[in-house]
Protein backbone atom coordinates (compact mmCIF):
# COMPACT_ATOMS: atom_id res chain seq x y z
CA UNK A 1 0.00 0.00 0.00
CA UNK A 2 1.43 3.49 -0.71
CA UNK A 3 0.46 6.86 0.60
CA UNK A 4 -0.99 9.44 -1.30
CA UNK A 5 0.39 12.85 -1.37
CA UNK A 6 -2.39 13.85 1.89
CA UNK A 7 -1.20 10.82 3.75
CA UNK A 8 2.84 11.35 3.15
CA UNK A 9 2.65 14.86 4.32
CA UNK A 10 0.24 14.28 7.26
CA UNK A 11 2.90 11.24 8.66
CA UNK A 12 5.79 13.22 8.10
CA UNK A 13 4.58 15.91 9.53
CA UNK A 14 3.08 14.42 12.46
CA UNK A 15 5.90 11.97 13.31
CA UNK A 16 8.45 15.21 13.56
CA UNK A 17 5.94 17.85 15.28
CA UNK A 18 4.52 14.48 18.09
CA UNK A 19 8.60 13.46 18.52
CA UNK A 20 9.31 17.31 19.24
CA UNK A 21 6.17 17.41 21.66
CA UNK A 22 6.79 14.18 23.46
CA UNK A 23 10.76 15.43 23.82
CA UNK A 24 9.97 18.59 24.98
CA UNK A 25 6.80 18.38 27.20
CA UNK A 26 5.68 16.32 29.67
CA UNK A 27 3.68 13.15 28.67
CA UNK A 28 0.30 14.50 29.96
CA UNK A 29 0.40 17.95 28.11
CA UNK A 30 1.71 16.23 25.11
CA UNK A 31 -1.05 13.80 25.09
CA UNK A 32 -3.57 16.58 25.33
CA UNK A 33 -2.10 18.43 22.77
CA UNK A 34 -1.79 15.17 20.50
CA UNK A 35 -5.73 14.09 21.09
CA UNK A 36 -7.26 18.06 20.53
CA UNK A 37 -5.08 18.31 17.27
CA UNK A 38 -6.21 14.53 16.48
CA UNK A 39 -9.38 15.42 16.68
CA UNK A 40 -9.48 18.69 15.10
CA UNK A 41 -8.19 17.01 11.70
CA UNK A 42 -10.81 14.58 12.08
CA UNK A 43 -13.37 17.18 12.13
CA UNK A 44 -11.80 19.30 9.57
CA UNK A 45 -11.07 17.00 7.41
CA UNK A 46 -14.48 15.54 7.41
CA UNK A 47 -16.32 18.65 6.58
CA UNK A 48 -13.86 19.03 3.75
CA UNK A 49 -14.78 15.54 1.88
CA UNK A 50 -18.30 15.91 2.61
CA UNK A 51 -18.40 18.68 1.08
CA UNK A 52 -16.05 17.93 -2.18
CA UNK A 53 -18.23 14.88 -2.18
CA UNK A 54 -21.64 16.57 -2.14
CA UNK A 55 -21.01 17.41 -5.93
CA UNK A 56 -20.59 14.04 -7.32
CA UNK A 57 -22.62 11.74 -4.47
CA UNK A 58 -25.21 13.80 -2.63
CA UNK A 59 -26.86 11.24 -0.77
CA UNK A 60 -23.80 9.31 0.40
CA UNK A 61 -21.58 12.49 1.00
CA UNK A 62 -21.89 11.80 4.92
CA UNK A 63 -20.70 8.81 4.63
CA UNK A 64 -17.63 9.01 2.20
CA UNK A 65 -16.81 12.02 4.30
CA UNK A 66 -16.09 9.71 7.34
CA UNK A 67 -14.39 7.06 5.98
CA UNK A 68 -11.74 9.19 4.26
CA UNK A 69 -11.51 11.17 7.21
CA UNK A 70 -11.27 7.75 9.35
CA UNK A 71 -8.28 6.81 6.83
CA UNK A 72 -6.62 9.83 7.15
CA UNK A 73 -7.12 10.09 10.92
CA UNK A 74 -5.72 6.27 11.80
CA UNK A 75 -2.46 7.63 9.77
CA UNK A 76 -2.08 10.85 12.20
CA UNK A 77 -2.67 8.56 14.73
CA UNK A 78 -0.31 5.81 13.78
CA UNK A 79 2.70 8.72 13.20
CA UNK A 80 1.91 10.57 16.74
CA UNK A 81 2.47 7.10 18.28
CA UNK A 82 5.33 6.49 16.65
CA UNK A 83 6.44 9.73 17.42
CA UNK A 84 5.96 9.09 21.01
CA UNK A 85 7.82 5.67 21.23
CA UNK A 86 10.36 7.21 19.10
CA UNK A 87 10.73 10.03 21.68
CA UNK A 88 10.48 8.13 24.81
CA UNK A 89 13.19 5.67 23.15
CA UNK A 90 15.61 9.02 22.49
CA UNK A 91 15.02 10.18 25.82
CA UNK A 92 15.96 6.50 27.33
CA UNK A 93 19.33 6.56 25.44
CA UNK A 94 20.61 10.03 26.01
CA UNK A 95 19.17 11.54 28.34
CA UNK A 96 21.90 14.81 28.49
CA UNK A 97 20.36 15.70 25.24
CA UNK A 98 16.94 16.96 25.94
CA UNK A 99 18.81 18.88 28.33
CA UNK A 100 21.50 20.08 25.73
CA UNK A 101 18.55 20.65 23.16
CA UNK A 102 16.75 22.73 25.86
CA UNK A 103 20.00 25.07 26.09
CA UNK A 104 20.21 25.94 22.54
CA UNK A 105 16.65 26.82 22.20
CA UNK A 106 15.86 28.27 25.45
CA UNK A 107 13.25 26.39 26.26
């Protein structure tokens, strides 16, 4: 199976901005932060397919609407997880360098 342009860009994205979360914040603030933006792209992107797919299928736009957006949304999920376990698994390894990384940006 290969990604379409929508999905590359959403796990790329995702994995880098969820490892820099997890990194930097603590687990409970990144988790809110990951679940309000999860669900915000849900929403988002639903409304968006409905509506692109009001013009072709009006009486199944609700429906192709969520799946796409349940598609999409499992692959945000899938690369803030593996954000997280990527995180967790830097910060078990080297610990001195989330406290380097916090000196050169001031954090």
């Amino acid at each position: 199976m290969k990604f379409d342009l929508v999905e590359k860009r959403t796990f790329y994205s995702v994995l880098i901005i969820s490892f820099l979360v997890f990194l930097f914040l603590p687990l409970e603030l990144g988790m809110k932060i990951f679940l309000f933006s999860l669900a915000t792209y849900f929403f988002v992107l639903f409304f968006l397919c409905s509506y692109w797919a009001g013009e072709w299928h009006p009486e199944r736009k609700f429906i192709i609407g969520f799946l796409v957006s349940f598609l999409h949304t499992f692959v945000f999920l899938f690369s803030g997880i593996f954000g997280l376990i990527l995180a967790i698994f830097i910060s078990k390894i080297s610990p001195y360098l989330i406290e380097y990384l916090k000196g050169v940006f001031k954090f």
